[in-house]
C-alpha atoms as a PDB file:
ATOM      1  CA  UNK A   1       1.169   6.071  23.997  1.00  0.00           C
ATOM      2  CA  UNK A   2      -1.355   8.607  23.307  1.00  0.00           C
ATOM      3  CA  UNK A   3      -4.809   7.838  21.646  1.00  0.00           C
ATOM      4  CA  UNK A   4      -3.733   9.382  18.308  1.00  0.00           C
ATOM      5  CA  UNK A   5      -0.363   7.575  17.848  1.00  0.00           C
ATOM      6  CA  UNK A   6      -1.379   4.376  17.755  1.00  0.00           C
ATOM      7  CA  UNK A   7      -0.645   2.969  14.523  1.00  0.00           C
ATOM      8  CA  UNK A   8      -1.548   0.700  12.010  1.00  0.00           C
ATOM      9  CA  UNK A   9       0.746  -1.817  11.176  1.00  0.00           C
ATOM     10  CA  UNK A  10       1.805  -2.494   7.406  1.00  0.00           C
ATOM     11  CA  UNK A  11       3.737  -4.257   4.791  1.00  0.00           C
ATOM     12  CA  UNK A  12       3.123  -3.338   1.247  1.00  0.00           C
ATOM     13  CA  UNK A  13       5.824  -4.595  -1.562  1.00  0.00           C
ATOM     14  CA  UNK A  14       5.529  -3.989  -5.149  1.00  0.00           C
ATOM     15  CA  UNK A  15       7.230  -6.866  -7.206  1.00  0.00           C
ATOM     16  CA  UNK A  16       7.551  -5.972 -11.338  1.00  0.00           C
ATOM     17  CA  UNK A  17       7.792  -9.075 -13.699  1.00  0.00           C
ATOM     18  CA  UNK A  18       8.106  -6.998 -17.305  1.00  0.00           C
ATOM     19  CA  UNK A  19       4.535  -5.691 -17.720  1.00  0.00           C
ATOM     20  CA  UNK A  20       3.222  -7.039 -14.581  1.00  0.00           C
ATOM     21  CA  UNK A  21       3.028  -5.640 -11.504  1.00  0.00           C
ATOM     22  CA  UNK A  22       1.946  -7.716  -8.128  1.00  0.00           C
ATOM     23  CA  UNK A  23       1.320  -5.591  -4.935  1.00  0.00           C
ATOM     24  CA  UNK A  24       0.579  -7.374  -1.493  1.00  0.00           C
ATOM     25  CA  UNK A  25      -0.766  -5.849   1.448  1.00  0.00           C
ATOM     26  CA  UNK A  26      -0.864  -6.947   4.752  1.00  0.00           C
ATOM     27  CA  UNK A  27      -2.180  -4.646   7.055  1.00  0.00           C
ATOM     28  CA  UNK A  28      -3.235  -4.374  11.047  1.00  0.00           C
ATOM     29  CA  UNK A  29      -4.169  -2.828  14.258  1.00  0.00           C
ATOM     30  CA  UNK A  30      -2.591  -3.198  17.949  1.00  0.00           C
ATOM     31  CA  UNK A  31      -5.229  -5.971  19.200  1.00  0.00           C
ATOM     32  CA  UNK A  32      -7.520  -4.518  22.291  1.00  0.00           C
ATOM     33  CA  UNK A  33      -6.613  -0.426  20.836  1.00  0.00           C
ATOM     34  CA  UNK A  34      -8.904   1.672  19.827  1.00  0.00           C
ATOM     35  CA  UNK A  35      -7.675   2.258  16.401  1.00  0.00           C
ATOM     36  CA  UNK A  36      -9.412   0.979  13.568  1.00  0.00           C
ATOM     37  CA  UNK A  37      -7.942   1.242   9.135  1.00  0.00           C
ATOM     38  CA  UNK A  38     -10.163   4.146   8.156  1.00  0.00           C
ATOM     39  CA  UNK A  39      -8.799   4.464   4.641  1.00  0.00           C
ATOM     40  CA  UNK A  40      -6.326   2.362   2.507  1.00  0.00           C
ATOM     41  CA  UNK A  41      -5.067   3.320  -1.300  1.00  0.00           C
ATOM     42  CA  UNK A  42      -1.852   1.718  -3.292  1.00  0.00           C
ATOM     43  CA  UNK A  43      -1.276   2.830  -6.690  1.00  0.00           C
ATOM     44  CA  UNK A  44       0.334   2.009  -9.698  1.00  0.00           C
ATOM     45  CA  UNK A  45       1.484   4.789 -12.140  1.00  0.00           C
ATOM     46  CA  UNK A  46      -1.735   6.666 -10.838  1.00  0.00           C
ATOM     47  CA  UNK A  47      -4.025   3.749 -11.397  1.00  0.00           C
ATOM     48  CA  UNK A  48      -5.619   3.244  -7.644  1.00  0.00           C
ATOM     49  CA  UNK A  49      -5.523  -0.780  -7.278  1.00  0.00           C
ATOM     50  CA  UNK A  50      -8.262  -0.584  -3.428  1.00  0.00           C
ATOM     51  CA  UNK A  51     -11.417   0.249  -4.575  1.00  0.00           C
ATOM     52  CA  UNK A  52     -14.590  -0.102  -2.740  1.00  0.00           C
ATOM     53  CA  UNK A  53     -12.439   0.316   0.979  1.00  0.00           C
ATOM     54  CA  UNK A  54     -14.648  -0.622   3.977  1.00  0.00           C
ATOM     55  CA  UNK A  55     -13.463   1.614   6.761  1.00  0.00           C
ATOM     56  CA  UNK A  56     -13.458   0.133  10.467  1.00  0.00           C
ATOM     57  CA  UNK A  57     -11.066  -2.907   9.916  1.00  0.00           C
ATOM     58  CA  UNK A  58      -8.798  -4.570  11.907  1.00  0.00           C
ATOM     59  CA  UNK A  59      -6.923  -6.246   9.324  1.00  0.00           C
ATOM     60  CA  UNK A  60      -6.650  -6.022   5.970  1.00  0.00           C
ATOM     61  CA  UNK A  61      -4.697  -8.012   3.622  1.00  0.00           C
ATOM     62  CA  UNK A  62      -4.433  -9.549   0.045  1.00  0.00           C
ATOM     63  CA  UNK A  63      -2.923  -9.257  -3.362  1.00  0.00           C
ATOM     64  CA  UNK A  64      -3.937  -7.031  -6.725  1.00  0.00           C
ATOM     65  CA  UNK A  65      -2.303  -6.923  -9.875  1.00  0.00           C
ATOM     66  CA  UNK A  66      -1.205  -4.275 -12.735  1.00  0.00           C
ATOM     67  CA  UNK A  67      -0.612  -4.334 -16.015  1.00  0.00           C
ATOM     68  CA  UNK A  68       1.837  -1.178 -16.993  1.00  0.00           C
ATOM     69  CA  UNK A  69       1.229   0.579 -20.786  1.00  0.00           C
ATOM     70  CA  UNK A  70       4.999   0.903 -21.124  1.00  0.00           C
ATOM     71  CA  UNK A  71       7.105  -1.418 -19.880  1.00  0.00           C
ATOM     72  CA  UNK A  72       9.844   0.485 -20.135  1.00  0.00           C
ATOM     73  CA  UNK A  73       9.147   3.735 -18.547  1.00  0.00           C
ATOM     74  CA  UNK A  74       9.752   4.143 -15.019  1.00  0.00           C
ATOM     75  CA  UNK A  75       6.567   3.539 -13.330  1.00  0.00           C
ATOM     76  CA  UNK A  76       5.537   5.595  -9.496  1.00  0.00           C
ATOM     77  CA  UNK A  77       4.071   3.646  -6.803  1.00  0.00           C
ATOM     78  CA  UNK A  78       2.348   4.573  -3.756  1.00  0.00           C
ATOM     79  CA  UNK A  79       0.257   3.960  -0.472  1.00  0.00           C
ATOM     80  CA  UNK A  80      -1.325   6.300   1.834  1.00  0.00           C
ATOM     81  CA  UNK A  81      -2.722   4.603   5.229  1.00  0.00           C
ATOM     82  CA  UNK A  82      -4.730   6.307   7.881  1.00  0.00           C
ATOM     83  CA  UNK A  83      -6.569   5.341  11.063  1.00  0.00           C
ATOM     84  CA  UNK A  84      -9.863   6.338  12.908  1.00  0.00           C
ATOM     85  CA  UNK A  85      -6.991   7.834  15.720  1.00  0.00           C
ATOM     86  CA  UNK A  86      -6.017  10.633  13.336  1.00  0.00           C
ATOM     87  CA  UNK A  87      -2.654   8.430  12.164  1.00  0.00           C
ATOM     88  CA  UNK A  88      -1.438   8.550   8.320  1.00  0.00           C
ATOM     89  CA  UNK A  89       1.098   7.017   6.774  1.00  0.00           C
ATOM     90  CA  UNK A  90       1.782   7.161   3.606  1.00  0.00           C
ATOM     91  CA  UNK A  91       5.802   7.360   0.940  1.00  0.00           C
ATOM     92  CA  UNK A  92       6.101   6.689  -2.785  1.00  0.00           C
ATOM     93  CA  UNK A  93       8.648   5.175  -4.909  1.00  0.00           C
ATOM     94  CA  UNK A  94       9.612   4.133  -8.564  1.00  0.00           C
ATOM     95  CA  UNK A  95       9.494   0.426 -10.085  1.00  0.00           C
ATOM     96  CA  UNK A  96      12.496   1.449 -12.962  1.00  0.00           C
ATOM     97  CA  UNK A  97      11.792   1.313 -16.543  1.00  0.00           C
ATOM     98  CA  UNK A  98      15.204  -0.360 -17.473  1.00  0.00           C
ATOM     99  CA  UNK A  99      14.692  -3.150 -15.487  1.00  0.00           C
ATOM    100  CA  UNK A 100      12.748  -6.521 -16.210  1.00  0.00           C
ATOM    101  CA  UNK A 101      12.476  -7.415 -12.637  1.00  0.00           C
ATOM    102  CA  UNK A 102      12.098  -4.442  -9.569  1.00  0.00           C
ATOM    103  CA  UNK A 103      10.501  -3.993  -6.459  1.00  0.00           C
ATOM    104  CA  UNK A 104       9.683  -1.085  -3.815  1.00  0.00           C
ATOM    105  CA  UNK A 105       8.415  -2.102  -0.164  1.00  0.00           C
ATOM    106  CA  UNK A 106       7.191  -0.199   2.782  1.00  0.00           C
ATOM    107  CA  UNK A 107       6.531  -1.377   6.021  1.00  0.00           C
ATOM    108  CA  UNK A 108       7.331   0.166   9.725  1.00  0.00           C
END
């Protein structure tokens, strides 16, 4: 595998409760590669949940929450993922406004 494809490996899921919205995030590097999580964003109907990202991790993993204005309107999520190796990842989705209860996950 060449230096630049070496990935990071993720999970992200989006779980909506009503108003609430819980991501989770579990995120890593091959142990012993070279690659390193240079950035990391998730939002939540354009409200960025990661701030204050320290690039060079290994790992990176945890929970954040989100309160949406309107319930009831369809609400876009998203990630985007890179590495010091020149690797991005990143897809988008929609929790839906009709339902009490949705979710969205990305992972490879």
């Amino acid at each position: 595998m060449a230096i630049g494809d070496v990935p990071v490996n993720y999970k992200i899921r989006f779980e909506k409760d009503h108003a609430s919205v819980k991501t989770s995030y579990d995120l890593s590097v091959p142990v012993g590669g070279p690659a390193l999580i240079a950035d990391f964003q998730i939002s939540v109907d354009g409200t960025n949940l990661i701030s204050g990202f320290i690039p060079g991790q290994t790992a990176f993993n945890g929970a954040k929450f989100h309160t949406l204005s309107s319930p009831d309107a369809d609400a876009t999520v998203s990630f985007a993922l890179s590495s010091n190796q020149d690797w991005n990842a990143s897809d988008n989705d929609v929790l839906r406004g009709d339902r009490a209860f949705d979710d969205a996950e990305f992972s490879n």
